[in-house]
C-alpha atoms as a PDB file:
ATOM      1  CA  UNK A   1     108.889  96.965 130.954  1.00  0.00           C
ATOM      2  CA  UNK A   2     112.221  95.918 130.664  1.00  0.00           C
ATOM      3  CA  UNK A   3     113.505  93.029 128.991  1.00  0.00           C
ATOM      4  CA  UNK A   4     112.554  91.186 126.057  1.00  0.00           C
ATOM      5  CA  UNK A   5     109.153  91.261 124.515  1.00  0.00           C
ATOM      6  CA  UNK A   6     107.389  89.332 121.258  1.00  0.00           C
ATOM      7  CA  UNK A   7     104.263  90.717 119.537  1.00  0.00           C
ATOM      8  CA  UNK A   8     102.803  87.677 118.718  1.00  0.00           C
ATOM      9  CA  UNK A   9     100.523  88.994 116.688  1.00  0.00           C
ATOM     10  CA  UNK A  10     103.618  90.335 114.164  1.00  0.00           C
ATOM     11  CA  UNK A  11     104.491  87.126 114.004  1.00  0.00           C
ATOM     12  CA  UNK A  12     101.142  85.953 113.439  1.00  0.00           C
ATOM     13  CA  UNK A  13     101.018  88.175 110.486  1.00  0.00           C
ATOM     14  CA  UNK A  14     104.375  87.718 109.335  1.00  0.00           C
ATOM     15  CA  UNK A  15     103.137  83.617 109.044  1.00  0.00           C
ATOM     16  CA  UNK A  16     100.569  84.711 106.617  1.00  0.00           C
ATOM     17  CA  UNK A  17     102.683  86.936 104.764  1.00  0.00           C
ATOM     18  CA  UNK A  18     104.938  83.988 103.805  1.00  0.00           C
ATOM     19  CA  UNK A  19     101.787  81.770 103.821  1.00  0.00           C
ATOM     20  CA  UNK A  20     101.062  83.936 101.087  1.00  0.00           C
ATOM     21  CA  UNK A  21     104.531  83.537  99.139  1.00  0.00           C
ATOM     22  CA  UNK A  22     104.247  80.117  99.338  1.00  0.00           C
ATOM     23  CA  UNK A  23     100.975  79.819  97.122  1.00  0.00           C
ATOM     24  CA  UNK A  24     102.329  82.156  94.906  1.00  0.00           C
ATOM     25  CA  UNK A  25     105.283  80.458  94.160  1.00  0.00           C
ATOM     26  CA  UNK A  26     103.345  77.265  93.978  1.00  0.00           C
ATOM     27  CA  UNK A  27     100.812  79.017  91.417  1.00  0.00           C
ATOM     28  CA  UNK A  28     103.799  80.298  89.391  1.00  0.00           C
ATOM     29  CA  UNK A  29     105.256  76.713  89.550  1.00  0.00           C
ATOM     30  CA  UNK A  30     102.288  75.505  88.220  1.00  0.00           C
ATOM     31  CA  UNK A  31     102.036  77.772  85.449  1.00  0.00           C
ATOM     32  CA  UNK A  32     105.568  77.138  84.192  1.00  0.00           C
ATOM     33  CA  UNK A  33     104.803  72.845  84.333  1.00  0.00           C
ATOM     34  CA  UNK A  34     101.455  74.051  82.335  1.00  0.00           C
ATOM     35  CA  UNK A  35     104.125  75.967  79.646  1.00  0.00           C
ATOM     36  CA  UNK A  36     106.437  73.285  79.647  1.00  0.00           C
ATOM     37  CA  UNK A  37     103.697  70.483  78.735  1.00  0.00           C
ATOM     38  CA  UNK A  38     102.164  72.622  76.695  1.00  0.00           C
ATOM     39  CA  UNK A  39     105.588  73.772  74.399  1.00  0.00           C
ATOM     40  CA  UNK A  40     107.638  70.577  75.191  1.00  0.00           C
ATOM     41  CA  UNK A  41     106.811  69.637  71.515  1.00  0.00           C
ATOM     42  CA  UNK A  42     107.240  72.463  69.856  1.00  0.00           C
ATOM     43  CA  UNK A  43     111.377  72.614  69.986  1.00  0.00           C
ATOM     44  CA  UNK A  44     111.294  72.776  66.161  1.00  0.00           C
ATOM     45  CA  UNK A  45     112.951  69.491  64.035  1.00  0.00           C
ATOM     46  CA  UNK A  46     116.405  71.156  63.285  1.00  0.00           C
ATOM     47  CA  UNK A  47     119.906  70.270  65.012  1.00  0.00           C
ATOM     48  CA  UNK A  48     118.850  73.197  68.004  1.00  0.00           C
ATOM     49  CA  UNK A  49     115.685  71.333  68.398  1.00  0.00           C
ATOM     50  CA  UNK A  50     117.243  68.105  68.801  1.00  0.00           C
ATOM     51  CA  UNK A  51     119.570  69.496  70.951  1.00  0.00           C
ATOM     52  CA  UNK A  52     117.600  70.994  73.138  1.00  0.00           C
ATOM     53  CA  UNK A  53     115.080  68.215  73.567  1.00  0.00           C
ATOM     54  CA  UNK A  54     118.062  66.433  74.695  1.00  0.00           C
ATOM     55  CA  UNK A  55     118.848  68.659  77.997  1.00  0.00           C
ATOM     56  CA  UNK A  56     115.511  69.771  78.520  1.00  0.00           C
ATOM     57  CA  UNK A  57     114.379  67.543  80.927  1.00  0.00           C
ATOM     58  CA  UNK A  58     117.046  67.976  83.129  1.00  0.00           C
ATOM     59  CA  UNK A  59     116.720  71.394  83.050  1.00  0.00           C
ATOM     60  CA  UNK A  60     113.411  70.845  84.364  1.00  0.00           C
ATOM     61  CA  UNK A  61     114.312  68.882  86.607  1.00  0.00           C
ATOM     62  CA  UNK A  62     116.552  71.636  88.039  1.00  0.00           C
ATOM     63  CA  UNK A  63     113.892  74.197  87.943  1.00  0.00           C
ATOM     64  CA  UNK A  64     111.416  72.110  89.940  1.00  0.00           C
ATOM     65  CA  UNK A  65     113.750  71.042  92.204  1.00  0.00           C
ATOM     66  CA  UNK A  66     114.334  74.443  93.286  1.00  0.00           C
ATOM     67  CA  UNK A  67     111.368  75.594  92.881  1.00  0.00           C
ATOM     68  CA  UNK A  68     109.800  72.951  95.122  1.00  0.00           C
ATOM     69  CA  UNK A  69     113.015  73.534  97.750  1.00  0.00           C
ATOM     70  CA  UNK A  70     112.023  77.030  98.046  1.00  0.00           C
ATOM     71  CA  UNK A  71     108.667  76.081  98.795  1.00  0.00           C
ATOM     72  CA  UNK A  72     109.086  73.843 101.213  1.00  0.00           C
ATOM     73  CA  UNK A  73     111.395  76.577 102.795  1.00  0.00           C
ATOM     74  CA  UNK A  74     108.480  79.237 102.852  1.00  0.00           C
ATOM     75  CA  UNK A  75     106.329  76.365 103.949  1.00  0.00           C
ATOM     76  CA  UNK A  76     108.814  76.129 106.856  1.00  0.00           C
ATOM     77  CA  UNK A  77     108.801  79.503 108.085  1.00  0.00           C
ATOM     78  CA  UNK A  78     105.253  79.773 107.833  1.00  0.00           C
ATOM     79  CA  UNK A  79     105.264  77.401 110.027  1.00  0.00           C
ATOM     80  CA  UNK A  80     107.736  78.116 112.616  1.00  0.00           C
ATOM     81  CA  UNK A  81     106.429  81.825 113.051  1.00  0.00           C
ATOM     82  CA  UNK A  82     103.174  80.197 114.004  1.00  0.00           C
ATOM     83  CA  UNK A  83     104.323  78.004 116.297  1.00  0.00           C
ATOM     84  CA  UNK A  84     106.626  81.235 117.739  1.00  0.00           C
ATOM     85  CA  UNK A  85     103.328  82.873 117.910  1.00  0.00           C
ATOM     86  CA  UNK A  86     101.520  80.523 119.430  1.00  0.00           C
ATOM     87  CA  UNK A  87     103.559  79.647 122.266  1.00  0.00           C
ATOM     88  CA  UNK A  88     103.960  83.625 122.915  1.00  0.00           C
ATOM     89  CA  UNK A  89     100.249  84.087 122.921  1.00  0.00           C
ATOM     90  CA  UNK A  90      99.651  81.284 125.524  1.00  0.00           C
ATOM     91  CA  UNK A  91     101.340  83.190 128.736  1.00  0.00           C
ATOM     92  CA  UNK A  92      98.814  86.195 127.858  1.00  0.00           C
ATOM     93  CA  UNK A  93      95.787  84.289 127.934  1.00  0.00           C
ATOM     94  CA  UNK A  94      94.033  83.826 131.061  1.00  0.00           C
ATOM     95  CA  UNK A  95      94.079  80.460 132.756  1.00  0.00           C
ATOM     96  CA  UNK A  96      91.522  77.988 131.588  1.00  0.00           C
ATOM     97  CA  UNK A  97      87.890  78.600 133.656  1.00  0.00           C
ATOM     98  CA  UNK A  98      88.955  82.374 134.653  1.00  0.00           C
ATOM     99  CA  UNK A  99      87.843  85.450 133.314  1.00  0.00           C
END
């Protein structure tokens, strides 16, 4: 067979495998708001304390914005391999009402 040909089943399993990436980084995501409300208070009551409680939240801010922009990329090619995979599948499946 010459030309070009697409496993859509690869890319079927390539969707899960970043499927998968995705709700890891959203579990790790999770687990670092869960730190930061958790240690958020505890900066200390010196000058570095008072400092740092000063930039914190926008370093947070930072963090989560990325965090949530990588996400939503995974989330995106998640869902463009399926969609690959879906519209290779379709010419390889018989015809609706024949077997």
């Amino acid at each position: 067979m010459s030309g070009y040909h697409v496993r859509w089943e690869a890319l079927r399993r390539e969707a899960k495998v970043y499927g998968e990436c995705r709700r890891n980084a959203q579990e790790a995501r999770d687990e670092l708001l869960a730190a930061f409300d958790r240690d958020r208070n505890t900066l200390g009551h010196d000058a570095y304390g008072a400092e740092l409680a000063k930039h914190l939240p926008g370093v947070e801010q930072k963090i989560f914005d990325s965090l949530k922009e990588y996400i939503d990329e995974l989330d995106g090619v998640a869902s463009g391999l399926h969609v690959n995979a879906r519209d290779y599948e379709r010419p390889e499946q018989p015809p609706a009402g024949r077997n």
